[in-house]
C-alpha atoms as a PDB file:
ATOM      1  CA  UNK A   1      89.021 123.175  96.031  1.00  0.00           C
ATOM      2  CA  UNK A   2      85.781 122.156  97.763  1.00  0.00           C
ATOM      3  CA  UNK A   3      85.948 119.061  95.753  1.00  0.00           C
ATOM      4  CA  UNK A   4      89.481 118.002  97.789  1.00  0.00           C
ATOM      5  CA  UNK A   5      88.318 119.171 101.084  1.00  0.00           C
ATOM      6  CA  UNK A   6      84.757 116.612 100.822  1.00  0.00           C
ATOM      7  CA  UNK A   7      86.875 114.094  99.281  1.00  0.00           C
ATOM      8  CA  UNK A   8      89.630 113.697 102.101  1.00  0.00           C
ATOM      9  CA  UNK A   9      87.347 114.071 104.946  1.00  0.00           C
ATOM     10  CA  UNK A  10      85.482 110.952 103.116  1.00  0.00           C
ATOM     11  CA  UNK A  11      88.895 109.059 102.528  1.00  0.00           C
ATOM     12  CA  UNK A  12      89.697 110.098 106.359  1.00  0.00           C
ATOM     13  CA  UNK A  13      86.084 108.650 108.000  1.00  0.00           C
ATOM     14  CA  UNK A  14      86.446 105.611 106.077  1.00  0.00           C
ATOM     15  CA  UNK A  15      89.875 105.095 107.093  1.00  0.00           C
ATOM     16  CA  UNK A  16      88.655 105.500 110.439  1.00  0.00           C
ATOM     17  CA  UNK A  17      86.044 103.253 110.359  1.00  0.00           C
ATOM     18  CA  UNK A  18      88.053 100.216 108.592  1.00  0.00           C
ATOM     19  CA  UNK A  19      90.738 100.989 111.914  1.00  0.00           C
ATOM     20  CA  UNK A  20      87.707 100.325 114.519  1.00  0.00           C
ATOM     21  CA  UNK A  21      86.240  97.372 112.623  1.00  0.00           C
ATOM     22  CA  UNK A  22      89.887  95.857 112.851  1.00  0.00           C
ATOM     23  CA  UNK A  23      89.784  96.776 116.526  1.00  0.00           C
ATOM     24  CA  UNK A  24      86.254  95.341 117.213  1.00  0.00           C
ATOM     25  CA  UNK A  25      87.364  91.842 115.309  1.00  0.00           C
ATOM     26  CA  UNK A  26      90.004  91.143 117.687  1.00  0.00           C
ATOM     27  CA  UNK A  27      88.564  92.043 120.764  1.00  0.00           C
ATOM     28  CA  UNK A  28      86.691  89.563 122.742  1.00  0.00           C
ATOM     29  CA  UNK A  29      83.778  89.285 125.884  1.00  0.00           C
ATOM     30  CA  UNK A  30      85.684  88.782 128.945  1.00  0.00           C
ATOM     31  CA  UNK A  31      85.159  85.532 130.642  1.00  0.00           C
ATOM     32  CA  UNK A  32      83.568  85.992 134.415  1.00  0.00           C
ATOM     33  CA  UNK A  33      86.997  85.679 136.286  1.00  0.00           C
ATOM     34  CA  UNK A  34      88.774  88.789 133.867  1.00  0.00           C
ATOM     35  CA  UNK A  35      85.010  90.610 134.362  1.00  0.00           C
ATOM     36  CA  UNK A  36      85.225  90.104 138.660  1.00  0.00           C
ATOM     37  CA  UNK A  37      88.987  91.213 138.197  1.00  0.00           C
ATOM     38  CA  UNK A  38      87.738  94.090 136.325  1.00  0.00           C
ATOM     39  CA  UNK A  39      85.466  94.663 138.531  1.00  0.00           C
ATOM     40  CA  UNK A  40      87.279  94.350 141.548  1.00  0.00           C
ATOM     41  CA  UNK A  41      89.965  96.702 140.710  1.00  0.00           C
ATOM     42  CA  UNK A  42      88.017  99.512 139.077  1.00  0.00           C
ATOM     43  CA  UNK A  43      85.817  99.427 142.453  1.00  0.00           C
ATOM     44  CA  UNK A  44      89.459  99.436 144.622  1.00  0.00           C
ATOM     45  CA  UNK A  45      90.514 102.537 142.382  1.00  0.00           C
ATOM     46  CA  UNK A  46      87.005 104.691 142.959  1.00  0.00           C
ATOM     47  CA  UNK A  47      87.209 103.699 147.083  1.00  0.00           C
ATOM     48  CA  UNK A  48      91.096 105.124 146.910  1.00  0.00           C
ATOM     49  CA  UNK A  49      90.684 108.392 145.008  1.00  0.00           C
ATOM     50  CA  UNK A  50      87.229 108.902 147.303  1.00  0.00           C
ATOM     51  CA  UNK A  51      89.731 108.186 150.592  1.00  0.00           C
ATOM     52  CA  UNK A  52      92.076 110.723 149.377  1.00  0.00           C
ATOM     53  CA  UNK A  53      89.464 112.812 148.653  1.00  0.00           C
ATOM     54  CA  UNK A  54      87.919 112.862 151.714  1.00  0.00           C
ATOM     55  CA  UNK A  55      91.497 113.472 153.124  1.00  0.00           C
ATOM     56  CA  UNK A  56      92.492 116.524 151.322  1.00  0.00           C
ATOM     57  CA  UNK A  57      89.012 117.611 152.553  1.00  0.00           C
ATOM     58  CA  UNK A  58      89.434 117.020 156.254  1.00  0.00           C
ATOM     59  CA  UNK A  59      93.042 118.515 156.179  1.00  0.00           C
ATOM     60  CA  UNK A  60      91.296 121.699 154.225  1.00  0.00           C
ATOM     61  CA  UNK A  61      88.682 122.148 156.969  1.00  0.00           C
ATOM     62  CA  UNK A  62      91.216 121.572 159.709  1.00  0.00           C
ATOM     63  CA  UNK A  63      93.553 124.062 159.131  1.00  0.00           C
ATOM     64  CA  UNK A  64      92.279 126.292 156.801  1.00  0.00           C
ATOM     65  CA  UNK A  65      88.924 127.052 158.306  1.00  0.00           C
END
């Protein structure tokens, strides 16, 4: 029985780690206009959820004191 159990959690982690080293071929650095982009829209995304944050919270301390 144990002799199953170590044997597919084996079989499992190496068929894991052949699916990432497939993943990891085809993947590529991003040149410096996809990196600004990147960039540029992850920092867009923080400043929008921290706006609507900050929202929420004024509305909250209005009128709900």
């Amino acid at each position: 029985m144990e002799q199953t159990d170590t044997s597919s959690w084996k079989f499992k982690l190496k068929a894991f780690m052949n699916e990432s080293f497939r993943v990891l071929k085809i993947t590529k650095k991003p040149d410096a206009v996809e990196f600004k982009t990147i960039v540029k829209v992850s920092g867009l995304g923080i400043l929008i959820i921290g706006f609507l944050g900050f929202v929420i919270q004024m509305v909250r301390t209005i009128f709900f004191p």
